[in-house]
C-alpha atoms as a PDB file:
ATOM      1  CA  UNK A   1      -4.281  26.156  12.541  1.00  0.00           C
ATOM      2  CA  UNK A   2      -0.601  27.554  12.853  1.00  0.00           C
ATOM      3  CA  UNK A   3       1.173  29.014   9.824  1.00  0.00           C
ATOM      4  CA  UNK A   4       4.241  27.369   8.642  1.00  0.00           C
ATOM      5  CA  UNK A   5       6.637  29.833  10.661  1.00  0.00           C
ATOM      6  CA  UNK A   6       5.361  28.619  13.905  1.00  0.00           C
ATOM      7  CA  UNK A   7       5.184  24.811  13.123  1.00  0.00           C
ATOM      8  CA  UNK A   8       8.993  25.198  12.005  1.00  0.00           C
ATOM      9  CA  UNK A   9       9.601  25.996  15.360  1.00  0.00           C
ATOM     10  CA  UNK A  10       7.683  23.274  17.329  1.00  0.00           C
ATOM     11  CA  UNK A  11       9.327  20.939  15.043  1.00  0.00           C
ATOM     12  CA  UNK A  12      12.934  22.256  15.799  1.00  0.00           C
ATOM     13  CA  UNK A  13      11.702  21.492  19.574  1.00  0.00           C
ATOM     14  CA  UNK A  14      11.432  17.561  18.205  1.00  0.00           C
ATOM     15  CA  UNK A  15      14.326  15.178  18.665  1.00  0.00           C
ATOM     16  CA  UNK A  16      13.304  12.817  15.809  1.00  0.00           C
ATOM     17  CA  UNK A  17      14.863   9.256  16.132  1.00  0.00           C
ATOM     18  CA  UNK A  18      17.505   8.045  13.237  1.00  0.00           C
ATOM     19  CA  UNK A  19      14.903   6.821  11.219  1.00  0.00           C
ATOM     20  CA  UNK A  20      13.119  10.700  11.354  1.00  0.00           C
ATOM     21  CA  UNK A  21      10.497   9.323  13.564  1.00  0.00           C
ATOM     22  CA  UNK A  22       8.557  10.422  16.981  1.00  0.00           C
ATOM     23  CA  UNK A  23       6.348   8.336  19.406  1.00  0.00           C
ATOM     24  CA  UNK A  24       3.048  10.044  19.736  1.00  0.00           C
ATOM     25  CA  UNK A  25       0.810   9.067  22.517  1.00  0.00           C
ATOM     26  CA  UNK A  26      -2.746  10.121  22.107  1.00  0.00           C
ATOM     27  CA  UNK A  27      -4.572  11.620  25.411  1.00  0.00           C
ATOM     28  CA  UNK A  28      -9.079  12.014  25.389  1.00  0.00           C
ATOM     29  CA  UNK A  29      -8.561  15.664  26.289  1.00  0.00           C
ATOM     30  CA  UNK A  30     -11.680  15.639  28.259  1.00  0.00           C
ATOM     31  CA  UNK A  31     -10.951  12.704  30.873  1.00  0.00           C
ATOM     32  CA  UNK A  32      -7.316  11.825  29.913  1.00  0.00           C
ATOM     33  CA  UNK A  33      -7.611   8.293  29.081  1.00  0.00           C
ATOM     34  CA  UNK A  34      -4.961   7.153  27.044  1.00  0.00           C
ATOM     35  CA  UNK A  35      -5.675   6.279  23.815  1.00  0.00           C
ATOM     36  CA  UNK A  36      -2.961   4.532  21.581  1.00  0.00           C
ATOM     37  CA  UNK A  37       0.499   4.879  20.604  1.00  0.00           C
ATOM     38  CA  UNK A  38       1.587   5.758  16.962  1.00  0.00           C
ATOM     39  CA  UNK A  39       4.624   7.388  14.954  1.00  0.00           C
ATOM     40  CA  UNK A  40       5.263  10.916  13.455  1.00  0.00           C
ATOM     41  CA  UNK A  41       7.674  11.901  11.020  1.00  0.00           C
ATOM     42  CA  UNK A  42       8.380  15.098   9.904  1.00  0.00           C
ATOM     43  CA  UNK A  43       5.575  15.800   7.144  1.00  0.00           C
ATOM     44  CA  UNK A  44       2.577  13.707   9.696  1.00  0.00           C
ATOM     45  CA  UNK A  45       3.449  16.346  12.404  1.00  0.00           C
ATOM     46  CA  UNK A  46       2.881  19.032   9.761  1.00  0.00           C
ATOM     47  CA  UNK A  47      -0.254  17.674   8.378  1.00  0.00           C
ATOM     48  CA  UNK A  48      -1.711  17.072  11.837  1.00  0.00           C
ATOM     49  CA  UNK A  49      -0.524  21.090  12.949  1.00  0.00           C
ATOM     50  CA  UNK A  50      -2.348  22.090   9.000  1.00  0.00           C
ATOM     51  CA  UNK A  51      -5.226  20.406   9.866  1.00  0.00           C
ATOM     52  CA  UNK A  52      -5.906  19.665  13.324  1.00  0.00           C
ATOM     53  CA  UNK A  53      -7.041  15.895  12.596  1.00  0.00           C
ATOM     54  CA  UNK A  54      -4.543  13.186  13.341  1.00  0.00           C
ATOM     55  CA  UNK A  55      -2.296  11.998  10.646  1.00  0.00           C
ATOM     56  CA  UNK A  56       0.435   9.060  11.725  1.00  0.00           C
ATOM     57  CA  UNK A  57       3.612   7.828  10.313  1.00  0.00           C
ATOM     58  CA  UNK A  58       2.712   3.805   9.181  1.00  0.00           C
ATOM     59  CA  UNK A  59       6.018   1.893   9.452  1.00  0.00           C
ATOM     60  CA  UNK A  60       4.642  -1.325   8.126  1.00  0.00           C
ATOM     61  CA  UNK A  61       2.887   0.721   5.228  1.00  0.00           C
ATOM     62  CA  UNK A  62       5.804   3.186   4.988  1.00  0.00           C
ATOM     63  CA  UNK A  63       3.071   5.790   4.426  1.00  0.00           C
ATOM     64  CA  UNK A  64       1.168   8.436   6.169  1.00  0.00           C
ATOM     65  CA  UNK A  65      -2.285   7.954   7.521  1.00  0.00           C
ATOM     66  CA  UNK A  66      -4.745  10.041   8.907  1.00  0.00           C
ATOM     67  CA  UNK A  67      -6.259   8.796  11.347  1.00  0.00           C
ATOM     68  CA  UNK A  68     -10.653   7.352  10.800  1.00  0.00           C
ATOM     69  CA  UNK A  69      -9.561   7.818   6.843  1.00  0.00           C
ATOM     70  CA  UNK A  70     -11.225   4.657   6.860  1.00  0.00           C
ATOM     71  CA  UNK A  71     -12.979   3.757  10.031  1.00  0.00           C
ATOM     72  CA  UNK A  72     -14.418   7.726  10.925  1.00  0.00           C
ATOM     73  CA  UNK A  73     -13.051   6.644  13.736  1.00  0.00           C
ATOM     74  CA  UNK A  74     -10.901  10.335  13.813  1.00  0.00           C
ATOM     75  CA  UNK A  75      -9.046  12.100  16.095  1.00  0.00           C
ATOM     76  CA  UNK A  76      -9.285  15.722  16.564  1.00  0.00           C
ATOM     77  CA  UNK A  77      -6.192  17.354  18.186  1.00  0.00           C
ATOM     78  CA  UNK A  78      -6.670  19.730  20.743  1.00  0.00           C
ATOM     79  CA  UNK A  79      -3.225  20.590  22.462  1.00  0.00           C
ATOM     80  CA  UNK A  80      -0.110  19.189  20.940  1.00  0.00           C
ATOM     81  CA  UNK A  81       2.878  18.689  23.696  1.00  0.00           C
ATOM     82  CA  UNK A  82       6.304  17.064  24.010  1.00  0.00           C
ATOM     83  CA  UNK A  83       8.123  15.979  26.978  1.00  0.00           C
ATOM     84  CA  UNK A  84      10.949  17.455  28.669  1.00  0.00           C
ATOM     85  CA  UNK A  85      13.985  15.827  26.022  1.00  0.00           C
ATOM     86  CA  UNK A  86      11.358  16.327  23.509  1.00  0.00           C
ATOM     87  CA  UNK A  87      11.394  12.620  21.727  1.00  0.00           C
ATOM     88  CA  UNK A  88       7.976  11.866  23.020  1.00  0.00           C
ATOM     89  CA  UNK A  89       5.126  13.804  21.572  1.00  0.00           C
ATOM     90  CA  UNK A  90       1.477  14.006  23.815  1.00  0.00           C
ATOM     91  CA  UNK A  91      -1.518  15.017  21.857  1.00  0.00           C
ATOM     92  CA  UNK A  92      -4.903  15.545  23.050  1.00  0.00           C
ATOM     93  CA  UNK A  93      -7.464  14.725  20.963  1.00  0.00           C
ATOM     94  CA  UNK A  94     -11.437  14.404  20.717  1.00  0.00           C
ATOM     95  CA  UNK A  95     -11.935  11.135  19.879  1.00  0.00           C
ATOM     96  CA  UNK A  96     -14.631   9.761  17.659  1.00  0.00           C
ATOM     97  CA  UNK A  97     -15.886   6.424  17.861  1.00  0.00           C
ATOM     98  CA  UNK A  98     -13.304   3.179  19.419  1.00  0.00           C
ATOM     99  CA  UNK A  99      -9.812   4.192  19.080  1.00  0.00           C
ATOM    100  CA  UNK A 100      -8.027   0.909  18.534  1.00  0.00           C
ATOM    101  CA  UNK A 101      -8.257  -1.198  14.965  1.00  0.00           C
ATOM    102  CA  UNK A 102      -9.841  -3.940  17.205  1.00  0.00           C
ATOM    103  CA  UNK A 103     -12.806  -1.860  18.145  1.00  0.00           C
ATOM    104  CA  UNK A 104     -11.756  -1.663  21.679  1.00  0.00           C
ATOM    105  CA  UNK A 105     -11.988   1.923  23.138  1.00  0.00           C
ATOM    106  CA  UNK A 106      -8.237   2.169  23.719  1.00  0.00           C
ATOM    107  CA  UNK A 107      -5.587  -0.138  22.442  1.00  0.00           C
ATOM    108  CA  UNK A 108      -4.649  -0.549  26.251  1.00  0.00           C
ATOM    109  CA  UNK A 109      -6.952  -2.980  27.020  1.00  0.00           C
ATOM    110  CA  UNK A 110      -4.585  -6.402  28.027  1.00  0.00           C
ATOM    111  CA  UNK A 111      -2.756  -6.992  30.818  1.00  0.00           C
ATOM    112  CA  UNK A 112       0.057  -9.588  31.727  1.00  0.00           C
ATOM    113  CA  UNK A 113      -0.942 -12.344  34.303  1.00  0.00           C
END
Protein backbone atom coordinates (compact mmCIF):
# COMPACT_ATOMS: atom_id res chain seq x y z
CA UNK A 1 0.00 0.00 0.00
CA UNK A 2 1.44 3.62 -0.64
CA UNK A 3 0.68 6.46 1.78
CA UNK A 4 -1.20 9.36 0.53
CA UNK A 5 2.09 11.48 -0.22
CA UNK A 6 3.20 9.10 -2.81
CA UNK A 7 -0.22 8.43 -4.54
CA UNK A 8 -0.48 12.40 -4.84
CA UNK A 9 2.32 12.13 -6.93
CA UNK A 10 1.42 9.23 -9.33
CA UNK A 11 -1.76 11.00 -9.73
CA UNK A 12 -0.10 14.40 -10.71
CA UNK A 13 1.69 11.99 -13.42
CA UNK A 14 -2.21 11.38 -14.78
CA UNK A 15 -3.60 13.50 -17.58
CA UNK A 16 -7.29 12.93 -16.66
CA UNK A 17 -9.73 13.61 -19.63
CA UNK A 18 -12.40 16.70 -19.25
CA UNK A 19 -14.75 14.62 -17.67
CA UNK A 20 -11.78 13.66 -14.75
CA UNK A 21 -11.53 10.29 -16.25
CA UNK A 22 -8.58 7.68 -17.31
CA UNK A 23 -8.71 4.49 -19.53
CA UNK A 24 -7.34 1.64 -17.56
CA UNK A 25 -6.40 -1.46 -19.35
CA UNK A 26 -6.02 -4.47 -17.17
CA UNK A 27 -2.83 -6.86 -17.94
CA UNK A 28 -2.75 -11.00 -16.11
CA UNK A 29 0.64 -10.08 -14.68
CA UNK A 30 1.75 -13.58 -15.00
CA UNK A 31 1.22 -14.23 -18.91
CA UNK A 32 0.10 -10.72 -20.04
CA UNK A 33 -3.15 -11.43 -21.52
CA UNK A 34 -5.21 -8.57 -21.71
CA UNK A 35 -7.99 -8.45 -19.72
CA UNK A 36 -10.64 -5.59 -20.16
CA UNK A 37 -10.85 -2.00 -20.47
CA UNK A 38 -12.47 0.26 -17.73
CA UNK A 39 -12.38 4.01 -16.37
CA UNK A 40 -10.62 5.73 -13.36
CA UNK A 41 -11.33 8.89 -11.88
CA UNK A 42 -9.57 10.50 -9.37
CA UNK A 43 -10.94 8.82 -6.01
CA UNK A 44 -11.03 4.86 -8.05
CA UNK A 45 -7.23 5.39 -8.64
CA UNK A 46 -6.91 6.15 -4.92
CA UNK A 47 -8.98 3.36 -3.69
CA UNK A 48 -7.28 0.86 -5.99
CA UNK A 49 -3.44 2.42 -4.72
CA UNK A 50 -5.30 2.07 -0.68
CA UNK A 51 -6.16 -1.20 -1.32
CA UNK A 52 -4.53 -3.00 -3.98
CA UNK A 53 -7.93 -4.58 -5.40
CA UNK A 54 -9.41 -2.98 -8.46
CA UNK A 55 -11.95 -0.31 -8.07
CA UNK A 56 -13.37 1.36 -11.60
CA UNK A 57 -15.08 4.51 -12.47
CA UNK A 58 -18.92 3.23 -13.83
CA UNK A 59 -20.06 5.88 -16.36
CA UNK A 60 -23.43 4.36 -16.92
CA UNK A 61 -23.81 3.96 -13.00
CA UNK A 62 -21.95 7.24 -12.33
CA UNK A 63 -20.45 5.35 -9.38
CA UNK A 64 -17.39 3.56 -8.31
CA UNK A 65 -17.05 -0.16 -8.36
CA UNK A 66 -14.67 -2.47 -7.20
CA UNK A 67 -14.12 -4.84 -9.16
CA UNK A 68 -15.77 -9.07 -8.13
CA UNK A 69 -17.92 -6.80 -5.43
CA UNK A 70 -20.40 -8.97 -6.81
CA UNK A 71 -19.12 -11.72 -8.99
CA UNK A 72 -15.58 -12.56 -6.67
CA UNK A 73 -14.53 -12.32 -9.80
CA UNK A 74 -11.57 -9.62 -8.33
CA UNK A 75 -8.67 -8.21 -9.50
CA UNK A 76 -5.61 -7.88 -7.52
CA UNK A 77 -3.18 -5.15 -8.74
CA UNK A 78 0.26 -5.89 -8.92
CA UNK A 79 2.18 -3.01 -10.80
CA UNK A 80 0.27 0.09 -11.68
CA UNK A 81 1.80 1.98 -14.98
CA UNK A 82 0.92 4.78 -17.40
CA UNK A 83 2.08 5.40 -20.79
CA UNK A 84 4.42 7.83 -22.07
CA UNK A 85 1.61 11.14 -22.26
CA UNK A 86 0.26 9.52 -19.26
CA UNK A 87 -3.72 9.36 -20.30
CA UNK A 88 -3.62 5.63 -20.48
CA UNK A 89 -3.20 3.77 -17.27
CA UNK A 90 -1.76 -0.27 -17.46
CA UNK A 91 -2.39 -2.30 -14.40
CA UNK A 92 -1.37 -5.72 -13.74
CA UNK A 93 -3.46 -7.66 -11.88
CA UNK A 94 -4.04 -11.37 -10.52
CA UNK A 95 -7.10 -12.22 -11.76
CA UNK A 96 -9.70 -14.35 -10.10
CA UNK A 97 -12.17 -16.23 -11.86
CA UNK A 98 -13.53 -14.90 -15.86
CA UNK A 99 -12.82 -11.33 -16.22
CA UNK A 100 -15.60 -10.13 -18.48
CA UNK A 101 -19.52 -9.70 -17.17
CA UNK A 102 -20.24 -12.38 -19.89
CA UNK A 103 -18.18 -15.03 -18.24
CA UNK A 104 -15.71 -15.05 -20.98
CA UNK A 105 -12.04 -15.00 -19.72
CA UNK A 106 -11.31 -11.62 -21.29
CA UNK A 107 -13.77 -9.20 -22.73
CA UNK A 108 -11.59 -9.53 -26.00
CA UNK A 109 -13.06 -12.38 -27.24
CA UNK A 110 -14.92 -11.12 -30.88
CA UNK A 111 -13.49 -10.34 -33.86
CA UNK A 112 -14.76 -8.48 -37.08
CA UNK A 113 -15.25 -10.70 -40.25
Amino acid sequence: MFNDETIETFLNQIAFNADGLVPVIAQRHDNNEVLMMAWMNRESFIQTMQSKQMTYWSRSRQKLWRKGETSGHTQTLKEMLYDCDGDTLLAKVEQTGPACHTGAPNCFFQTFS
